[in-house]
N, C-alpha and C. Protein backbone atom coordinates (compact mmCIF):
# COMPACT_ATOMS: atom_id res chain seq x y z
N UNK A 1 0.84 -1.18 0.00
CA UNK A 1 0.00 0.00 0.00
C UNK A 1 0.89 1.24 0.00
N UNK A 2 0.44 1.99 -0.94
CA UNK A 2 1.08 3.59 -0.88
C UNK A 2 0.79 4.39 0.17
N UNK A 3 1.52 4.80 0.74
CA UNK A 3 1.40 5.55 1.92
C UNK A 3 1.50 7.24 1.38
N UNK A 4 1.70 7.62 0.44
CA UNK A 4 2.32 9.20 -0.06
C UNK A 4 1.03 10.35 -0.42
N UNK A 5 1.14 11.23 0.05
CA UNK A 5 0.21 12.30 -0.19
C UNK A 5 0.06 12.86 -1.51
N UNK A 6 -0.94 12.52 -1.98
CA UNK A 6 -1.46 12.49 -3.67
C UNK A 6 -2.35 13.87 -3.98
N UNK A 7 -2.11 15.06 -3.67
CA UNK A 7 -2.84 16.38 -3.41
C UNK A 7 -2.31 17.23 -2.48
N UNK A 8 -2.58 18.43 -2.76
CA UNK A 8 -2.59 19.78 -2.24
C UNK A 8 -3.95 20.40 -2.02
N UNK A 9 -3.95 21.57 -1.03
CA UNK A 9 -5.45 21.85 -0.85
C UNK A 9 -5.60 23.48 -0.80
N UNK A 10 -6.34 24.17 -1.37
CA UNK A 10 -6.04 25.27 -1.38
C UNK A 10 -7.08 25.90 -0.33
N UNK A 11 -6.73 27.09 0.46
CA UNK A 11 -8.08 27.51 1.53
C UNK A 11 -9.41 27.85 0.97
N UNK A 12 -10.55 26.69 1.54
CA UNK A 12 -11.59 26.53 0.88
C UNK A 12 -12.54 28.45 1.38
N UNK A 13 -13.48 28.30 0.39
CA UNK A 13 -14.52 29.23 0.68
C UNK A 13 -15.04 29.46 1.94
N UNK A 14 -15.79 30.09 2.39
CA UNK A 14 -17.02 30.30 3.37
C UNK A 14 -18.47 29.99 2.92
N UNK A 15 -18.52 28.70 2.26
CA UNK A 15 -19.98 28.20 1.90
C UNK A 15 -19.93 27.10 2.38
N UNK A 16 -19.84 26.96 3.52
CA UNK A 16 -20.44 25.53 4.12
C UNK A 16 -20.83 25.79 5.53
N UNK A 17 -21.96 25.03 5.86
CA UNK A 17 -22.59 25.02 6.89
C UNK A 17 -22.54 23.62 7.82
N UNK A 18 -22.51 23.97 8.89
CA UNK A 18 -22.23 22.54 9.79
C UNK A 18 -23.95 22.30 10.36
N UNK A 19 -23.66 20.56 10.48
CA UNK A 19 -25.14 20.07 11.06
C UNK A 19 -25.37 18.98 10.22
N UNK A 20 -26.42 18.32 10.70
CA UNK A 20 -26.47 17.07 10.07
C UNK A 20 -28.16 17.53 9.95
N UNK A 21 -29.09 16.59 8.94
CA UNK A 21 -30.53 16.79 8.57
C UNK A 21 -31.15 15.79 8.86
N UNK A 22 -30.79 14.44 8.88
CA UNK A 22 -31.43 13.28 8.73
C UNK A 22 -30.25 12.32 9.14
N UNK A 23 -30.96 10.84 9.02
CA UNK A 23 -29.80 9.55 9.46
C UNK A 23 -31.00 8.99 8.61
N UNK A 24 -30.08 7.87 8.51
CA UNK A 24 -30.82 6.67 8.05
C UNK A 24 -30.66 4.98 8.59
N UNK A 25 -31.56 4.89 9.36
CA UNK A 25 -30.98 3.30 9.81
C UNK A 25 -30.92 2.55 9.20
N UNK A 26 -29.63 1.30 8.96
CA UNK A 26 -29.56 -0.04 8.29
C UNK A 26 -29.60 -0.89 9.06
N UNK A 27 -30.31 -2.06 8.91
CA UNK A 27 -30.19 -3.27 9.15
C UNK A 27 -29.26 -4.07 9.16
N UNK A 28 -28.08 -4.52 10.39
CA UNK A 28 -26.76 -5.87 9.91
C UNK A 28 -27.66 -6.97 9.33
N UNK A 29 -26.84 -7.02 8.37
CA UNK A 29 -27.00 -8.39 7.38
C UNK A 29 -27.58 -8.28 6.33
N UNK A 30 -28.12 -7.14 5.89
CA UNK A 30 -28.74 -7.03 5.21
C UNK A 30 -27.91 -6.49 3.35
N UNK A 31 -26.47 -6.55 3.90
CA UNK A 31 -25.90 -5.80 2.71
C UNK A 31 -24.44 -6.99 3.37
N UNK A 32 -23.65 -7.49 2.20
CA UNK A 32 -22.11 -8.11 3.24
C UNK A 32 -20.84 -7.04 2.74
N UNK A 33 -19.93 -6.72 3.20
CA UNK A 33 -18.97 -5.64 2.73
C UNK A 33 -17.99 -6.43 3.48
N UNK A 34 -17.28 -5.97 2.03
CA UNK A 34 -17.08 -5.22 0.70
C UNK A 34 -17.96 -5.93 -0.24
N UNK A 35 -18.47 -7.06 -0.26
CA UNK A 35 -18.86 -7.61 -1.69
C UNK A 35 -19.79 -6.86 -2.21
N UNK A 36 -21.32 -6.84 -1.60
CA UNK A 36 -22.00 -5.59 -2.05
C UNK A 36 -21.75 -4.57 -2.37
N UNK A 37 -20.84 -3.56 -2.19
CA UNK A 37 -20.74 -2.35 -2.08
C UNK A 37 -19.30 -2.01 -3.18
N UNK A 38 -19.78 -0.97 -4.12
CA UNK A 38 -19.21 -0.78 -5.38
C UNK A 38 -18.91 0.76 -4.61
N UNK A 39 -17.07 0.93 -4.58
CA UNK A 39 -16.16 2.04 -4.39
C UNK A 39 -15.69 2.86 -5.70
N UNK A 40 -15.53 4.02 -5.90
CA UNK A 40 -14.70 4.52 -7.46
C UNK A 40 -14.60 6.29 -6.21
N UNK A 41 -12.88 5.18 -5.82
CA UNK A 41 -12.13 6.88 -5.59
C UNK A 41 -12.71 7.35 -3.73
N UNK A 42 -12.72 5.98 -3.29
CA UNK A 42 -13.31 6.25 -1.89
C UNK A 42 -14.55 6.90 -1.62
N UNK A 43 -15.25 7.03 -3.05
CA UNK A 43 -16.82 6.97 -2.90
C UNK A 43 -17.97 5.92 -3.06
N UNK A 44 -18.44 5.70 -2.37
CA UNK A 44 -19.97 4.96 -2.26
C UNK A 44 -20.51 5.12 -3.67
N UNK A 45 -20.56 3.99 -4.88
CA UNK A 45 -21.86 4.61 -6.04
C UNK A 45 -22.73 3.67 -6.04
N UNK A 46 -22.47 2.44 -5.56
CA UNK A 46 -23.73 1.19 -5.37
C UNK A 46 -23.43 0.54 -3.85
N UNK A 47 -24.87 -0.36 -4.09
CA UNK A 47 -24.77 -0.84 -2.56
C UNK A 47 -26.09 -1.62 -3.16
N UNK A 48 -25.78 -3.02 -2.70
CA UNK A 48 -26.60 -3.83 -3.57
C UNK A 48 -27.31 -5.16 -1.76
N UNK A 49 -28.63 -5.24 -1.78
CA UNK A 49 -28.61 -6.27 -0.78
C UNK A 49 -29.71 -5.22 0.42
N UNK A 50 -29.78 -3.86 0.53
CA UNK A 50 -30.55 -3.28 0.96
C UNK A 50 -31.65 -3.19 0.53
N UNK A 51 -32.89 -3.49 1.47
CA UNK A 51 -34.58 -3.41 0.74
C UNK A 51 -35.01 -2.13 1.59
N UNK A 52 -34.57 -1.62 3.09
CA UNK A 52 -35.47 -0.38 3.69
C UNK A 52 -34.28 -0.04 4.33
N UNK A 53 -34.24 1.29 4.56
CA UNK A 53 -33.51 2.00 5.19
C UNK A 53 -35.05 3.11 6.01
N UNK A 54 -34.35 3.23 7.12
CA UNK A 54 -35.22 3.65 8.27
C UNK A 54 -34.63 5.10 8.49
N UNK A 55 -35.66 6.08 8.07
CA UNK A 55 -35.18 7.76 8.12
C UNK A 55 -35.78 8.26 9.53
N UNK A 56 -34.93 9.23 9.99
CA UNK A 56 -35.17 9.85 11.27
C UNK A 56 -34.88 11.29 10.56
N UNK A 57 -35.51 12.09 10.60
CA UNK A 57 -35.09 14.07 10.16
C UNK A 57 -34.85 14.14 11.83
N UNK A 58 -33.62 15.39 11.69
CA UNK A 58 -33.54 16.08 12.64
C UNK A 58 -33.67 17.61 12.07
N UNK A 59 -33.40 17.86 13.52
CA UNK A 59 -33.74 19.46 13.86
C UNK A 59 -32.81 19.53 15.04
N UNK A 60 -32.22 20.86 15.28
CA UNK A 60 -31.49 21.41 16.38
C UNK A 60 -29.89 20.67 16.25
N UNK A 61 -29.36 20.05 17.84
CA UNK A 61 -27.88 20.20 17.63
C UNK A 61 -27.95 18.31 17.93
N UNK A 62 -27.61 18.02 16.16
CA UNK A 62 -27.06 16.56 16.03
C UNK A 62 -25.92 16.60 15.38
N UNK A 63 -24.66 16.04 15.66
CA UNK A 63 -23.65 16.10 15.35
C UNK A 63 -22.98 14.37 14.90
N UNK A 64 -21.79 14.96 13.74
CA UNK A 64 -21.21 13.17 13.36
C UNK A 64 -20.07 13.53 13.50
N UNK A 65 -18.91 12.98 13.94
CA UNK A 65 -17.46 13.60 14.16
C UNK A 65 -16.95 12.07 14.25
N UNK A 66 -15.72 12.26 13.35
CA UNK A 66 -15.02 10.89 13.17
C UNK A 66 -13.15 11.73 13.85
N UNK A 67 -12.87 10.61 14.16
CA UNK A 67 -11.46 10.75 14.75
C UNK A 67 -10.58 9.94 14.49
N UNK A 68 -9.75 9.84 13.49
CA UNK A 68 -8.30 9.05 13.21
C UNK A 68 -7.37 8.67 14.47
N UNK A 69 -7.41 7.47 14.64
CA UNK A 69 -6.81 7.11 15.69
C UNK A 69 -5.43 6.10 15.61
N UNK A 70 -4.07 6.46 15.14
CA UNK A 70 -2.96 6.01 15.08
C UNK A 70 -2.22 5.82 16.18
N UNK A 71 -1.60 4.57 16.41
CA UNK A 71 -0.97 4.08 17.00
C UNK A 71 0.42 3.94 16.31
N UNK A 72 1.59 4.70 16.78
CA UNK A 72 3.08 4.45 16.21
C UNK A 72 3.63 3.11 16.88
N UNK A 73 3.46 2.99 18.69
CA UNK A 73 3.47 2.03 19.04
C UNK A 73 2.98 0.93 18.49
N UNK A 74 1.86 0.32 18.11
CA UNK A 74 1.21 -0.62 18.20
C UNK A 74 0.96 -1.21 16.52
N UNK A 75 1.31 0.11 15.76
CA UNK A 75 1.48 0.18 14.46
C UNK A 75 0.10 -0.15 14.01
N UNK A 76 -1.21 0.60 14.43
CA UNK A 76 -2.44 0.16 14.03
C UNK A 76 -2.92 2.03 13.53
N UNK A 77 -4.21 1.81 13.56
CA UNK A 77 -5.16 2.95 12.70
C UNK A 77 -6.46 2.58 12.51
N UNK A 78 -7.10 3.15 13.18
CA UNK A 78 -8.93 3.14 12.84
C UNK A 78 -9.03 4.28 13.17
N UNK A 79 -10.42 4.70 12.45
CA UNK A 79 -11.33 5.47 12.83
C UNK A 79 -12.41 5.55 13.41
N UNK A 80 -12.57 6.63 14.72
CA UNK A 80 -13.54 6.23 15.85
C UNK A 80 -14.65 7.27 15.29
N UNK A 81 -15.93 6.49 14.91
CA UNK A 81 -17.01 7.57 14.04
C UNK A 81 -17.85 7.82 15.98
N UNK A 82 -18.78 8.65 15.98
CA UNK A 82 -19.87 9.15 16.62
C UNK A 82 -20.70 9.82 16.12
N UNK A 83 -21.72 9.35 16.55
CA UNK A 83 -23.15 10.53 15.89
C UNK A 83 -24.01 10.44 17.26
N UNK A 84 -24.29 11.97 17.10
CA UNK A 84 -24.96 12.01 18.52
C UNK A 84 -26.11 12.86 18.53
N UNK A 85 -27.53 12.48 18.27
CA UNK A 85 -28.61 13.26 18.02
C UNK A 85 -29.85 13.26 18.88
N UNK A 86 -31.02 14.02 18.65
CA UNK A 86 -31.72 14.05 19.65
C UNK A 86 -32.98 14.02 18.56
N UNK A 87 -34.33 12.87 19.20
CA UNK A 87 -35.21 12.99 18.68
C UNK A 87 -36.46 13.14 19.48
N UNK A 88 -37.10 14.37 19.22
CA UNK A 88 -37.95 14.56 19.95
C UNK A 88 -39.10 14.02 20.15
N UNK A 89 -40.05 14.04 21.27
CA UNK A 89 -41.19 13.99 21.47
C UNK A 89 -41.32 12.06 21.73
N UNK A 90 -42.23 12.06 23.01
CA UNK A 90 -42.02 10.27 23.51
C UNK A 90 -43.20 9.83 22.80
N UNK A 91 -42.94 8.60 21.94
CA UNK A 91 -43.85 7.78 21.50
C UNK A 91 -43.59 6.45 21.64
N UNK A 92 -44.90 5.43 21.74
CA UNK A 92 -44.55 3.91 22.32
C UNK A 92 -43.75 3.64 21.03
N UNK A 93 -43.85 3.57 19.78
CA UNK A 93 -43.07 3.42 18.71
C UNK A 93 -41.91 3.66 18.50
N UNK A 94 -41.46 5.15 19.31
CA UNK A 94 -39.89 5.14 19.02
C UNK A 94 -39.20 4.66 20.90
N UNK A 95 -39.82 4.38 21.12
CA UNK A 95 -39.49 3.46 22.85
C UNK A 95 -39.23 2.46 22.19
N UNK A 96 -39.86 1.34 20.89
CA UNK A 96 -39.50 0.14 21.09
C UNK A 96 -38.42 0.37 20.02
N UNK A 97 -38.46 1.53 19.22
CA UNK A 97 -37.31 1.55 17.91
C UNK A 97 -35.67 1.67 19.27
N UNK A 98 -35.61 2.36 19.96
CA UNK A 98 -34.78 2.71 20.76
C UNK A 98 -34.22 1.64 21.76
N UNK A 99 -34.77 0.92 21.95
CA UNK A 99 -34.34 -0.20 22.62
C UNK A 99 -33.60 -1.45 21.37
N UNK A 100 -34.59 -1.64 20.11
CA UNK A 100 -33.75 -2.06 19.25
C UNK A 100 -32.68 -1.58 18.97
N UNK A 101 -32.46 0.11 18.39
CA UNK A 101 -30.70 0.09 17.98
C UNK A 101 -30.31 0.08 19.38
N UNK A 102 -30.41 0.10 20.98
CA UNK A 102 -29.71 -0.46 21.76
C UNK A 102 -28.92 -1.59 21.43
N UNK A 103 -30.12 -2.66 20.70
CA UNK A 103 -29.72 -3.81 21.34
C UNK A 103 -29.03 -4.71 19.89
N UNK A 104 -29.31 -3.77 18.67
CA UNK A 104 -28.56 -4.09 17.50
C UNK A 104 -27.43 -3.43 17.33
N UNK A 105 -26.94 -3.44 16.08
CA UNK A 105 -25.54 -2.84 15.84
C UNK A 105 -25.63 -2.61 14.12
N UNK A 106 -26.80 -1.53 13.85
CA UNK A 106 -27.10 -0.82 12.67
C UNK A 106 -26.03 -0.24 12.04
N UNK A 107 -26.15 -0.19 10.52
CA UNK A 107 -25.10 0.70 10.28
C UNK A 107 -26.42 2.06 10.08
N UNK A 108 -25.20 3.51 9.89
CA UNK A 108 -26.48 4.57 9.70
C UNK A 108 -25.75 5.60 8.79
N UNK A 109 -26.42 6.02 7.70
CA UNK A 109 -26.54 6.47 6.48
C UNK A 109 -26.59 8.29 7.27
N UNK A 110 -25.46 9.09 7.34
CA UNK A 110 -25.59 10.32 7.88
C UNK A 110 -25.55 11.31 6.67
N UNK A 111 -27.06 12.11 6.66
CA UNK A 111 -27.18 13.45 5.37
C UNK A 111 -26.48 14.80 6.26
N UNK A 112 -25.89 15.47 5.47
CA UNK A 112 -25.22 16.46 6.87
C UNK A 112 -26.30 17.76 5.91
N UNK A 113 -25.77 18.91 6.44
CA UNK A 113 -26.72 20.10 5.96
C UNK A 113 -25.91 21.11 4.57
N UNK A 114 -24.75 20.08 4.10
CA UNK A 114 -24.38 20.24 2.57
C UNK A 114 -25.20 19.48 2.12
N UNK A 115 -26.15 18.50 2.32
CA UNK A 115 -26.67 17.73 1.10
C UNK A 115 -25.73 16.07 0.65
N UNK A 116 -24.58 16.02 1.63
CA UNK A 116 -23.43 15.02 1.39
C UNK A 116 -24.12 13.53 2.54
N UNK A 117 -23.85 12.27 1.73
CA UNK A 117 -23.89 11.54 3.09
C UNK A 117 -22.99 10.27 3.06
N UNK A 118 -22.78 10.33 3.96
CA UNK A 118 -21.69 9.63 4.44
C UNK A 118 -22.41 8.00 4.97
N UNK A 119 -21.61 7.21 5.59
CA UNK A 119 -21.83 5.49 5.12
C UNK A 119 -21.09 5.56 7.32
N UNK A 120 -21.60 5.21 8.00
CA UNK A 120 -20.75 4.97 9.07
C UNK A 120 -21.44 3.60 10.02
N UNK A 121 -20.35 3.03 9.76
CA UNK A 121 -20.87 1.51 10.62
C UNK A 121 -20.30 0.82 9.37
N UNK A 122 -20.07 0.68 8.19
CA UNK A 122 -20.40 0.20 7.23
C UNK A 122 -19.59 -1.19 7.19
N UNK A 123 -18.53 -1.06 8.10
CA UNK A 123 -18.03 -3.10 7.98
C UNK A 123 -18.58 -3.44 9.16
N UNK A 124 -18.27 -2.58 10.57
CA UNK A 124 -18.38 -3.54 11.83
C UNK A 124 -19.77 -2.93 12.69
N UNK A 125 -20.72 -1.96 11.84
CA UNK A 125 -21.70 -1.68 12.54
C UNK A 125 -21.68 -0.52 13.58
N UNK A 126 -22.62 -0.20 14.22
CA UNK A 126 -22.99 0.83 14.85
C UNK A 126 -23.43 0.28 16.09
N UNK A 127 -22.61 1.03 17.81
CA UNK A 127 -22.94 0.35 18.78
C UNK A 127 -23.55 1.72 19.45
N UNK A 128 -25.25 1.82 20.19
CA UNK A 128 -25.78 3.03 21.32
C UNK A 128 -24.79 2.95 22.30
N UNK A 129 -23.97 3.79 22.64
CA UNK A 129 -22.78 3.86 23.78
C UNK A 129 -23.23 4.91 24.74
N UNK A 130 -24.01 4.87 24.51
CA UNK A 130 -25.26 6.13 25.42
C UNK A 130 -26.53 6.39 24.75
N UNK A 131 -27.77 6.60 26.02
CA UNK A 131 -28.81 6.77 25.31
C UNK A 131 -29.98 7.25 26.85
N UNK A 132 -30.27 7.73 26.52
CA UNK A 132 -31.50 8.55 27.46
C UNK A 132 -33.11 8.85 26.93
N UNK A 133 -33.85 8.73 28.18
CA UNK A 133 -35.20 8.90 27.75
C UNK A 133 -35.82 10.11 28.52
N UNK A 134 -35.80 11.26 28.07
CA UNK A 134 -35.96 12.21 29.11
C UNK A 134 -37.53 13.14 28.64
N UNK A 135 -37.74 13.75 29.91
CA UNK A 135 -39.64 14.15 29.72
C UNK A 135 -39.19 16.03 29.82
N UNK A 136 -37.67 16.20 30.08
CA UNK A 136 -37.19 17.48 30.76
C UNK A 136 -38.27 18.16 31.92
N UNK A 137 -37.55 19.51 32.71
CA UNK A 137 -38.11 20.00 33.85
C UNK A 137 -39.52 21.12 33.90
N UNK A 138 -38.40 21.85 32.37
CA UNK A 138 -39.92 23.08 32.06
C UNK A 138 -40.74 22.60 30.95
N UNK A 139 -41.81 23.36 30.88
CA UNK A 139 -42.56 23.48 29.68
C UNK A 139 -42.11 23.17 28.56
N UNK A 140 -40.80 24.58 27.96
CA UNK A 140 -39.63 24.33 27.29
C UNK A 140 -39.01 23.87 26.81
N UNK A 141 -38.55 22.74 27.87
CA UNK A 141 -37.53 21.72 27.91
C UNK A 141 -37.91 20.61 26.81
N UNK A 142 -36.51 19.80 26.28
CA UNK A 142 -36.57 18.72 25.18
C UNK A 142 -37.13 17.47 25.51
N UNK A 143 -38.26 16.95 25.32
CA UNK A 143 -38.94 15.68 25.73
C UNK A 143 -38.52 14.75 24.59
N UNK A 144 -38.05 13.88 24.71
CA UNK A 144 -37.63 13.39 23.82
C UNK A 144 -36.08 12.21 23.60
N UNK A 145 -35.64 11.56 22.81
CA UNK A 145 -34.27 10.82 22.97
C UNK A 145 -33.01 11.11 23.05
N UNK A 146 -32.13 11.06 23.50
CA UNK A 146 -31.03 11.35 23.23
C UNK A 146 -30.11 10.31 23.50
N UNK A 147 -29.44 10.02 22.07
CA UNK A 147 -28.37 8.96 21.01
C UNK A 147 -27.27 9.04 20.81
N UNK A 148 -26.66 8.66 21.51
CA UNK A 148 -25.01 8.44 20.64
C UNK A 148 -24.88 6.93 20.30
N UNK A 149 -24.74 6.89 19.59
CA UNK A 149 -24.18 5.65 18.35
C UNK A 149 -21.96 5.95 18.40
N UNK A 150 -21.28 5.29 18.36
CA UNK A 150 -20.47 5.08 17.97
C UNK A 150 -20.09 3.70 17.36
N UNK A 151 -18.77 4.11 16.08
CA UNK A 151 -18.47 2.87 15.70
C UNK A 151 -16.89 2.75 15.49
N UNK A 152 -16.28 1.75 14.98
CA UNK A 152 -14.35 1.60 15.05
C UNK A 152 -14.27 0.80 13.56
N UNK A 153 -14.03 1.74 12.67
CA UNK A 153 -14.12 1.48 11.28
C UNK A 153 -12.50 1.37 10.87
N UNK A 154 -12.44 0.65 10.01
CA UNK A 154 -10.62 0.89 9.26
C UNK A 154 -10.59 2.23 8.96
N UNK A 155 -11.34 3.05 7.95
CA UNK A 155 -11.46 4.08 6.92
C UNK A 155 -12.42 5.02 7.67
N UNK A 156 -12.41 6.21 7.07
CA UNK A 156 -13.82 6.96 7.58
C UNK A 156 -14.76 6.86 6.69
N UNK A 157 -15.76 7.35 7.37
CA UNK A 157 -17.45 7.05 6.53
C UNK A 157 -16.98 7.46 5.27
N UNK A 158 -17.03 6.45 4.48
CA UNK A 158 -17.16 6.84 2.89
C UNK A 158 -18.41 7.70 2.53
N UNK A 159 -18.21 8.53 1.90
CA UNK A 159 -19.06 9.59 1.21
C UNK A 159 -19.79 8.67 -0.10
N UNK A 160 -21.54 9.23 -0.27
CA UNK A 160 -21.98 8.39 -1.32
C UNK A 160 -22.30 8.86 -2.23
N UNK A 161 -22.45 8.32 -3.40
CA UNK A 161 -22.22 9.05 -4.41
C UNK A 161 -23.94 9.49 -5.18
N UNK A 162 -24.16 10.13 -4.51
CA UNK A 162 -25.49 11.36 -4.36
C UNK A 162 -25.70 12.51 -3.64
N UNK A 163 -26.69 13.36 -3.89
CA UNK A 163 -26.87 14.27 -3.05
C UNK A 163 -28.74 14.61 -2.67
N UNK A 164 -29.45 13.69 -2.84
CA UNK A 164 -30.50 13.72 -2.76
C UNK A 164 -30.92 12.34 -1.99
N UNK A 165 -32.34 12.38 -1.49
CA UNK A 165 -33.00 11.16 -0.75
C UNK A 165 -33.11 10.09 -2.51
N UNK A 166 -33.42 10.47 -3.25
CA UNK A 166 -33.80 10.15 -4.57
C UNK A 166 -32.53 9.39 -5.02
N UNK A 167 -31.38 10.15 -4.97
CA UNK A 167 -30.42 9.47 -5.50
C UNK A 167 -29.30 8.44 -4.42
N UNK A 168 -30.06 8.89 -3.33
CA UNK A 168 -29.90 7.31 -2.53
C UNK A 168 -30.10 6.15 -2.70
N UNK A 169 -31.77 6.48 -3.09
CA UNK A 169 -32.74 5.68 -3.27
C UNK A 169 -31.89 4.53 -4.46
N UNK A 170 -31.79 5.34 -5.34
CA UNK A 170 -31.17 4.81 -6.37
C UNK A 170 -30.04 3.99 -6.03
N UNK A 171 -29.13 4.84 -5.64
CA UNK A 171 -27.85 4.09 -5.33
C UNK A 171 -27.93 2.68 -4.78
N UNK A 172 -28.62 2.70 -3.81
CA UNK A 172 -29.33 1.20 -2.63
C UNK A 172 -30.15 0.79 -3.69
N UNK A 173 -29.98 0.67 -4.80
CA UNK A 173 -30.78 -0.60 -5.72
C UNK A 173 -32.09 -0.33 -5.37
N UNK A 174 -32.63 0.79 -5.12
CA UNK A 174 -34.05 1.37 -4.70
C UNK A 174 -34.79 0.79 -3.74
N UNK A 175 -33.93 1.16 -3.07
CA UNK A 175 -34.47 0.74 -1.38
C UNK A 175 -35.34 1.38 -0.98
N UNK A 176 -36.56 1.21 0.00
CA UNK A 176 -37.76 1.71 0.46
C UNK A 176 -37.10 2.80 1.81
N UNK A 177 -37.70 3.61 1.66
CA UNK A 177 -37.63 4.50 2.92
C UNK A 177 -38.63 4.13 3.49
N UNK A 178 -38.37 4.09 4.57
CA UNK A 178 -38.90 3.94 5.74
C UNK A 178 -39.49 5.09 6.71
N UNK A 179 -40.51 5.76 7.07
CA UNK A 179 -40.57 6.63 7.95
C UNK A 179 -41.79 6.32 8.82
N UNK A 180 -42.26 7.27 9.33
CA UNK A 180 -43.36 7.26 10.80
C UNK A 180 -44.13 5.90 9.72
């Protein structure tokens, strides 16, 4: 493997906005990787073996932050993904969805608020490493879930090669969305 830096980067614009819009839950087993999954250039353009992917929209402060984690000692390297979001309002439906990704290890399809989405979980899955069910104190206050998912990937979330729910759709061999 080439190890050598293949690019230069010049200081980008002021047109980008941080935040994430949506997730999408996957099902383990439902796709096997690498075999399913068609790469060109460390992008996502197929993904073959998916029938539903499960959409959650957000609103307010959900965040995905991946961290390169090298070892000189140990001579290793992964990347530690997190996504950590909040979905509001208590329903018996998302009580029993919430105890499932507890108790599974989903991968989840992250749209950020460029319109870009990223693939995280995608060999070894997605583990809830925290999770709360809260009613809050005031009126005000957020009633509702709060999620962190982390996962320990070789690579970081590969980026897919769309920018729409549509051309997801596509990409996943026209997989069903899933919502309420």
């Amino acid at each position: 493997m080439s190890c050598l830096v293949l690019n230069g980067r010049n200081e980008s614009c002021y047109d980008s906005v941080g935040g994430i819009d949506a997730i999408y839950f996957v099902n383990r087993g439902t796709y096997v990787y690498p075999t399913d999954v068609t790469l060109a250039d460390d992008t996502i353009t197929a993904i073959t073996g998916i029938t539903e992917i499960f959409k959650y929209e957000l609103r307010g402060v959900n965040s995905f932050d991946q961290t390169q984690t090298p070892s000189s000692d140990n001579g290793t390297n992964f990347v530690a993904q997190a996504l950590t979001v909040q979905l509001k309002q208590l329903t018996p439906t998302m009580h029993k969805n919430f105890k499932l990704i507890a108790y599974g290890r989903p991968s989840v399809i992250v749209k950020n608020r460029m319109d870009q989405f990223f693939f995280m979980g995608i060999e070894y899955g997605a583990t809830m490493t925290a999770g709360s069910i809260v009613t809050g104190a005031q009126m005000g206050d957020m009633s509702g879930y709060n999620i962190t998912l982390t996962a320990n990937e070789r690579i970081p979330a590969n980026f897919l090669n769309c920018t729409t729910e549509a051309g997801l759709v596509a990409l996943l061999d026209d997989a069903t969305v899933v919502t309420d």
